[in-house]
C-alpha atoms as a PDB file:
ATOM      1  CA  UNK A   1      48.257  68.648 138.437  1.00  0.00           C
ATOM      2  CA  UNK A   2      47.306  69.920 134.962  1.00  0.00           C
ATOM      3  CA  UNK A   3      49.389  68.517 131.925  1.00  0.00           C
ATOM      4  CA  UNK A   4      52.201  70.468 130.377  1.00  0.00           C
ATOM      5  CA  UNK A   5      51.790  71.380 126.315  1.00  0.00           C
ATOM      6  CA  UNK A   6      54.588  68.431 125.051  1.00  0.00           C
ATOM      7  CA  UNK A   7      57.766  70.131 123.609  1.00  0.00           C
ATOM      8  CA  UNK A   8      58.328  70.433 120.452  1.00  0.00           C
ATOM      9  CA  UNK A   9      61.990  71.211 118.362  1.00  0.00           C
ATOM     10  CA  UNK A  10      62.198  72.180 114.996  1.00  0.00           C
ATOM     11  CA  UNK A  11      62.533  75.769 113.525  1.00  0.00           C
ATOM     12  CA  UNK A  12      59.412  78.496 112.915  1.00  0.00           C
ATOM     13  CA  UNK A  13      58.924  79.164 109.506  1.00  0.00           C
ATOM     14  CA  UNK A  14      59.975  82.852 110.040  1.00  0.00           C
ATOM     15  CA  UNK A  15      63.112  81.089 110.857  1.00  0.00           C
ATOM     16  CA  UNK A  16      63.589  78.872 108.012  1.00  0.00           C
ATOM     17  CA  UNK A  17      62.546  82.423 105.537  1.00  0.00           C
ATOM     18  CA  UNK A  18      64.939  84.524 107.475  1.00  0.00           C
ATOM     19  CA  UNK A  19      67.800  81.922 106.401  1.00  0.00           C
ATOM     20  CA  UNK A  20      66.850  81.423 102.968  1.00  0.00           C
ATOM     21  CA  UNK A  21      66.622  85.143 102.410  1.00  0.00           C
ATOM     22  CA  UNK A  22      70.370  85.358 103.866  1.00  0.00           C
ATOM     23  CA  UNK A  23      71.768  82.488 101.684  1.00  0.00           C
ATOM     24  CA  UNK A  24      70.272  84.153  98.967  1.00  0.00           C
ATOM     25  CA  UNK A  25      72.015  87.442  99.466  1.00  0.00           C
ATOM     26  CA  UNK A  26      75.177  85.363 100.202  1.00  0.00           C
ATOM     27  CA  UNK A  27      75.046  83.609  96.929  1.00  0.00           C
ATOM     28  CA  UNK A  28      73.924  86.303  94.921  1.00  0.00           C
ATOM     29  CA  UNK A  29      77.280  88.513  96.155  1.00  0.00           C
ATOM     30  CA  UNK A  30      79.368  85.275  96.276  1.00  0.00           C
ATOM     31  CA  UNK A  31      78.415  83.804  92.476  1.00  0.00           C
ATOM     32  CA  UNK A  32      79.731  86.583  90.415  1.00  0.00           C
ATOM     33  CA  UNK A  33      83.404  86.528  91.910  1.00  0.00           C
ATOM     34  CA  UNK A  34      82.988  82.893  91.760  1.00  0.00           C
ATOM     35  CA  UNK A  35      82.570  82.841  87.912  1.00  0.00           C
ATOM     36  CA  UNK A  36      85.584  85.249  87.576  1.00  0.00           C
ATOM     37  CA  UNK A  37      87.828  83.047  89.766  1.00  0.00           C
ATOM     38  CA  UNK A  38      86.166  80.097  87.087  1.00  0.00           C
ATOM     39  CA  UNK A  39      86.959  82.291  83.874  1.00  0.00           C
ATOM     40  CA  UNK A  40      90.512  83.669  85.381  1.00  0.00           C
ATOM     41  CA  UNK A  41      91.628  80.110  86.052  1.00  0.00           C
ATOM     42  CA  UNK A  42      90.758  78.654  82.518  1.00  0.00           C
ATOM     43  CA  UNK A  43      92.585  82.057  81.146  1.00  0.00           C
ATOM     44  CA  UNK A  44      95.630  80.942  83.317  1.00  0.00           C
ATOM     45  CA  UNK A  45      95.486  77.325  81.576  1.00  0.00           C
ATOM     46  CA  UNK A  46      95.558  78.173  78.001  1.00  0.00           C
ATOM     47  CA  UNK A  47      98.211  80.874  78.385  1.00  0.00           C
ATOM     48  CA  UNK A  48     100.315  78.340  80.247  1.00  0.00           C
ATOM     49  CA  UNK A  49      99.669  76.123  77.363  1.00  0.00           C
ATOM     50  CA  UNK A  50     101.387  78.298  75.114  1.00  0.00           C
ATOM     51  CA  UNK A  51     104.155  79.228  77.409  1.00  0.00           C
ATOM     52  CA  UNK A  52     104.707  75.780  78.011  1.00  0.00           C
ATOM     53  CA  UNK A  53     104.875  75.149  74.618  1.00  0.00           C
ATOM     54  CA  UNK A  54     107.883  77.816  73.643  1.00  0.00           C
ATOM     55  CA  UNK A  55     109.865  76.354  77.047  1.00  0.00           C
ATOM     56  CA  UNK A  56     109.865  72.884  75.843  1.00  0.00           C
ATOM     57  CA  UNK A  57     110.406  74.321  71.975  1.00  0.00           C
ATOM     58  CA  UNK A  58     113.761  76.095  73.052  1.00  0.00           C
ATOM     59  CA  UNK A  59     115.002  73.394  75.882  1.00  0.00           C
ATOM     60  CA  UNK A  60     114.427  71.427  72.546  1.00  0.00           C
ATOM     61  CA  UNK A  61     116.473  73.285  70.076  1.00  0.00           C
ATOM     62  CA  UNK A  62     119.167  73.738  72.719  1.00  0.00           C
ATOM     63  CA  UNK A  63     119.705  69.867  73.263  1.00  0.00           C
ATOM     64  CA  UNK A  64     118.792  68.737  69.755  1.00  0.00           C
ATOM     65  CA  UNK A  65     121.317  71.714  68.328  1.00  0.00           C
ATOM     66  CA  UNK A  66     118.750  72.563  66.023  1.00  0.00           C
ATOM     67  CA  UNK A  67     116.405  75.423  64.961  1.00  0.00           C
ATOM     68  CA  UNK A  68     112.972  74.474  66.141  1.00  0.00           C
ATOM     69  CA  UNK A  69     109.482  76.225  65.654  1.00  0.00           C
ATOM     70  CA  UNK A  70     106.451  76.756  67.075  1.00  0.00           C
ATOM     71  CA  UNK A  71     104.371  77.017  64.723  1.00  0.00           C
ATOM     72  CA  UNK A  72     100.386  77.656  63.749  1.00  0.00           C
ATOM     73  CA  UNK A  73      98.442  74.014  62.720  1.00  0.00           C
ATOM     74  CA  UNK A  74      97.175  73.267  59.274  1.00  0.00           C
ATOM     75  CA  UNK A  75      93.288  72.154  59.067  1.00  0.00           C
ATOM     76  CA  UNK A  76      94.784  69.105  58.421  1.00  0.00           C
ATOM     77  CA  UNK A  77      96.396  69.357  62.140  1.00  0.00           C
ATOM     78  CA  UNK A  78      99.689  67.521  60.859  1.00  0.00           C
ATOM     79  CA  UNK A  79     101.619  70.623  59.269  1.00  0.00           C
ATOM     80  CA  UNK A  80     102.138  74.367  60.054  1.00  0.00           C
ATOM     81  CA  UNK A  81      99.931  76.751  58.559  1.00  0.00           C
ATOM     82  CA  UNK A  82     101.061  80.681  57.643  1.00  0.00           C
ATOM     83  CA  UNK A  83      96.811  81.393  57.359  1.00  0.00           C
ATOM     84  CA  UNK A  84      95.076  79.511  60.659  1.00  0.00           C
ATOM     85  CA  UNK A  85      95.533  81.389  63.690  1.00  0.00           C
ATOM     86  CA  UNK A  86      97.384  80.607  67.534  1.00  0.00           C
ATOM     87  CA  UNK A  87      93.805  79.669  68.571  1.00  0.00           C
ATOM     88  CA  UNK A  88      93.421  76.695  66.222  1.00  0.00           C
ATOM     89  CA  UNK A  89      96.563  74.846  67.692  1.00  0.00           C
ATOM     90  CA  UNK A  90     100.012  74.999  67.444  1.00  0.00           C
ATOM     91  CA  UNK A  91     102.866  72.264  66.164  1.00  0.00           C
ATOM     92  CA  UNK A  92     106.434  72.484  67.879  1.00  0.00           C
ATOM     93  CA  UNK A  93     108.693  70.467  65.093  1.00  0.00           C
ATOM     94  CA  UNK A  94     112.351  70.281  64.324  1.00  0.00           C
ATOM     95  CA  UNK A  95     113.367  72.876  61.799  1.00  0.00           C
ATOM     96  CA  UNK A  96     115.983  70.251  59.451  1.00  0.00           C
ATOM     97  CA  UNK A  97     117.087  71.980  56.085  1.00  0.00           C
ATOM     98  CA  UNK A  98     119.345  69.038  55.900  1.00  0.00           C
ATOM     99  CA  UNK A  99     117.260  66.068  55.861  1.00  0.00           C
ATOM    100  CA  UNK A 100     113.792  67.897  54.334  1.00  0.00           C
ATOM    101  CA  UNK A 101     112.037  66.312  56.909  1.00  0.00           C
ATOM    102  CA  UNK A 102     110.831  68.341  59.911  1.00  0.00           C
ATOM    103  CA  UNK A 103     110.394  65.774  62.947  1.00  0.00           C
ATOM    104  CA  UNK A 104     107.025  66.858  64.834  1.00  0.00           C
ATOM    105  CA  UNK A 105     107.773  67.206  68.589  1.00  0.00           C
ATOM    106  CA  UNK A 106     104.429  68.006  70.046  1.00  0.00           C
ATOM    107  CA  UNK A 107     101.169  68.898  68.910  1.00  0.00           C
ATOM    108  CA  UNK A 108      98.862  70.707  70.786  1.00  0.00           C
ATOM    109  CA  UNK A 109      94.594  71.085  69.403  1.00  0.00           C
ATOM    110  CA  UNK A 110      92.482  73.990  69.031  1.00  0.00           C
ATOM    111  CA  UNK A 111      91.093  76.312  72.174  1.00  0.00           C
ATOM    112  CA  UNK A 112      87.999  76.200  73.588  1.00  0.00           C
ATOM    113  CA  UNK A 113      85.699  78.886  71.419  1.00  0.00           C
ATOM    114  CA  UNK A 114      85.705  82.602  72.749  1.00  0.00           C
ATOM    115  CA  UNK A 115      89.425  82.516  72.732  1.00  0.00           C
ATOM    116  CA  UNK A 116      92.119  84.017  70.353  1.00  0.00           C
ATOM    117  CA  UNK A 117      95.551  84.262  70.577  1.00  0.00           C
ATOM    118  CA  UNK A 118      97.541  86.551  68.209  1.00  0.00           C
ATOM    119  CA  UNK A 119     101.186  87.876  67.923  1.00  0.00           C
ATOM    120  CA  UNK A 120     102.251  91.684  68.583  1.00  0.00           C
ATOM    121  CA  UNK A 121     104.826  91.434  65.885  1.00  0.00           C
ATOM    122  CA  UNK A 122     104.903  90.157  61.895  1.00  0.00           C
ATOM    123  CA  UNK A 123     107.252  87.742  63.039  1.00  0.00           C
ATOM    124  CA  UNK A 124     105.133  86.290  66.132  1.00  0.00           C
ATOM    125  CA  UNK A 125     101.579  85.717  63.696  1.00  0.00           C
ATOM    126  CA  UNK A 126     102.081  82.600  63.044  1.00  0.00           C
ATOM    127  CA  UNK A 127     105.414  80.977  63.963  1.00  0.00           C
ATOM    128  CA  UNK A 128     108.638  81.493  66.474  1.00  0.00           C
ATOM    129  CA  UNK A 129     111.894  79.750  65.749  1.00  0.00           C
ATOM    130  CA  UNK A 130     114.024  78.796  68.513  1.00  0.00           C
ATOM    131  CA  UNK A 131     117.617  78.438  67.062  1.00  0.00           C
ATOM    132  CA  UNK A 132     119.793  76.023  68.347  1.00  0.00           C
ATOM    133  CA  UNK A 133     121.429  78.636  71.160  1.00  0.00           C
ATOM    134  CA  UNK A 134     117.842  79.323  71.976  1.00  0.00           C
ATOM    135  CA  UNK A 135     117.522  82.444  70.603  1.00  0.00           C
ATOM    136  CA  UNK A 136     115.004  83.759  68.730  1.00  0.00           C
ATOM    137  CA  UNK A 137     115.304  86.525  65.913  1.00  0.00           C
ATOM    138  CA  UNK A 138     113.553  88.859  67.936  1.00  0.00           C
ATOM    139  CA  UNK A 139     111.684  89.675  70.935  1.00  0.00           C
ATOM    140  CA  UNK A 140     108.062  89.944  70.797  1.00  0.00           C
ATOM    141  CA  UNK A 141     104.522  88.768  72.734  1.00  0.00           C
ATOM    142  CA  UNK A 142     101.668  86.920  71.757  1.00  0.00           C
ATOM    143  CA  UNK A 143      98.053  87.768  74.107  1.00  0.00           C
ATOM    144  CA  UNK A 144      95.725  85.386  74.812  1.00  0.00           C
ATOM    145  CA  UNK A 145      92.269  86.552  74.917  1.00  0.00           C
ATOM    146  CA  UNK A 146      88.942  85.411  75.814  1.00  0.00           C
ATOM    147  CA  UNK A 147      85.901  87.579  74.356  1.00  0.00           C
ATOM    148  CA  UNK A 148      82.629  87.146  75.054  1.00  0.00           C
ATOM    149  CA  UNK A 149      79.407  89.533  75.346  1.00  0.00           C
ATOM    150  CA  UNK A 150      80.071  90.430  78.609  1.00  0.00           C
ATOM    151  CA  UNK A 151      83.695  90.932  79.422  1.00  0.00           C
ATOM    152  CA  UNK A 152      86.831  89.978  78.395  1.00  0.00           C
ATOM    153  CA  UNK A 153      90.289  88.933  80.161  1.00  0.00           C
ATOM    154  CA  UNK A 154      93.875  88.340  79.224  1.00  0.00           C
ATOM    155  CA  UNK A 155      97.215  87.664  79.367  1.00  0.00           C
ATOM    156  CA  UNK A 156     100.650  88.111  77.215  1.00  0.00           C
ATOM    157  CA  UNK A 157     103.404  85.573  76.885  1.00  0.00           C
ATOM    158  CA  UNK A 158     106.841  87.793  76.059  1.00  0.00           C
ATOM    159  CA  UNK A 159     109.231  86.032  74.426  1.00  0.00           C
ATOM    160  CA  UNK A 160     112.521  87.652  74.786  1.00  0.00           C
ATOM    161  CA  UNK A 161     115.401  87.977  72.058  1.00  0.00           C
ATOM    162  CA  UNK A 162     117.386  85.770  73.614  1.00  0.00           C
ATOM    163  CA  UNK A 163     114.919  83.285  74.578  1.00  0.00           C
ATOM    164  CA  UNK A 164     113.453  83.608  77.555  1.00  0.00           C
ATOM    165  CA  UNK A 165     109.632  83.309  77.888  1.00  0.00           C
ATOM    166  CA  UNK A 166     107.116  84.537  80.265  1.00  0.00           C
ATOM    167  CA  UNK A 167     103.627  84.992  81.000  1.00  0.00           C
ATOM    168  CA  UNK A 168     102.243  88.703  82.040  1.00  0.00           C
ATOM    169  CA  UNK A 169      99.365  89.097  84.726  1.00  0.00           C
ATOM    170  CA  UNK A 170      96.296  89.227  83.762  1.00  0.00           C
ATOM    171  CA  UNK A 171      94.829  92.747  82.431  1.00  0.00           C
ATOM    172  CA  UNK A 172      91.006  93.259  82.733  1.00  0.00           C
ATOM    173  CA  UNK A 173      91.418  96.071  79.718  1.00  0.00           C
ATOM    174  CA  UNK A 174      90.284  94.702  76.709  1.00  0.00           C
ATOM    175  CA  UNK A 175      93.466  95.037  74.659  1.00  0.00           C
ATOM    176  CA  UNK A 176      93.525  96.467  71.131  1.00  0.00           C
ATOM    177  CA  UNK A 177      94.362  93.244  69.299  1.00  0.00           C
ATOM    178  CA  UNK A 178      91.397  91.165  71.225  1.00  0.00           C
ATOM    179  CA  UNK A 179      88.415  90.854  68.754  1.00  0.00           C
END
């Protein structure tokens, strides 16, 4: 009875190339939309940031009974600033003629680089006030953007004249105020 060749499992190399070559398509399709679903997400965060920020600012001034600001942060990071821009951080403080002193609410640090926020309006550059109805003195929208060599996303938080504050979808249009 002659012997039978032992069998042997495993895959042929044109098997194993034939796979790689697939994943590699796969991954080289799948990658791209991956980083955009990466970048869009982060874009999300640090315009809910900000939106969170003007929510908790008016809720404030409504229970306090009080103006209160959002405001642009010093370099100092412990005062508002009229000259340092969205990106560098924001301070959300009590706005107290009375007293002189402006209690600091909530502080929130600079952005990660490649993003700039600015205001549509004179009055949105670098601070909102909240009054104590939680109203603001008028309606206006601040865009987040992130910029970089290759493309550039963002979104706008409108802020209503009589307070209320939203986020708008994301535009893949460079807007005119992103540098």
């Amino acid at each position: 009875m002659p012997k039978s060749l032992p069998h042997i499992e495993g895959f042929s190399l044109i098997e194993v190339l034939i796979t790689i070559a697939i994943a590699g398509i796969l991954s080289s399709v799948a990658l791209p939309a991956m980083f955009d679903m990466i970048k869009s997400s982060q874009m999300s965060t640090q315009a809910n940031d900000i939106h969170r920020a003007f929510v908790i600012a008016r809720s404030e001034a409504i229970k306090r009974g009080v103006a209160v600001t959002v405001c642009t942060i010093n370099t100092a990071q412990d005062n508002c600033s009229n000259k340092s821009g969205w990106e560098n951080g924001w301070i959300i403080r009590e706005v107290d003629t009375v007293a002189g002193v402006d209690p600091i609410i909530s502080i929130h640090y600079a952005l990660p680089d490649n993003y700039t926020i600015h205001g549509t309006t004179d009055d949105f550059e670098s601070n909102v006030v909240f009054t104590a109805s939680g109203n603001t003195k008028s309606s206006g929208e601040l865009v987040v953007c992130y910029n970089n060599s290759v493309d550039s996303h963002s979104r706008t938080i409108a802020i209503g004249r009589f307070g209320k504050v939203s986020v708008k979808g994301s535009d893949r249009k460079i807007p005119s105020g992103c540098f």
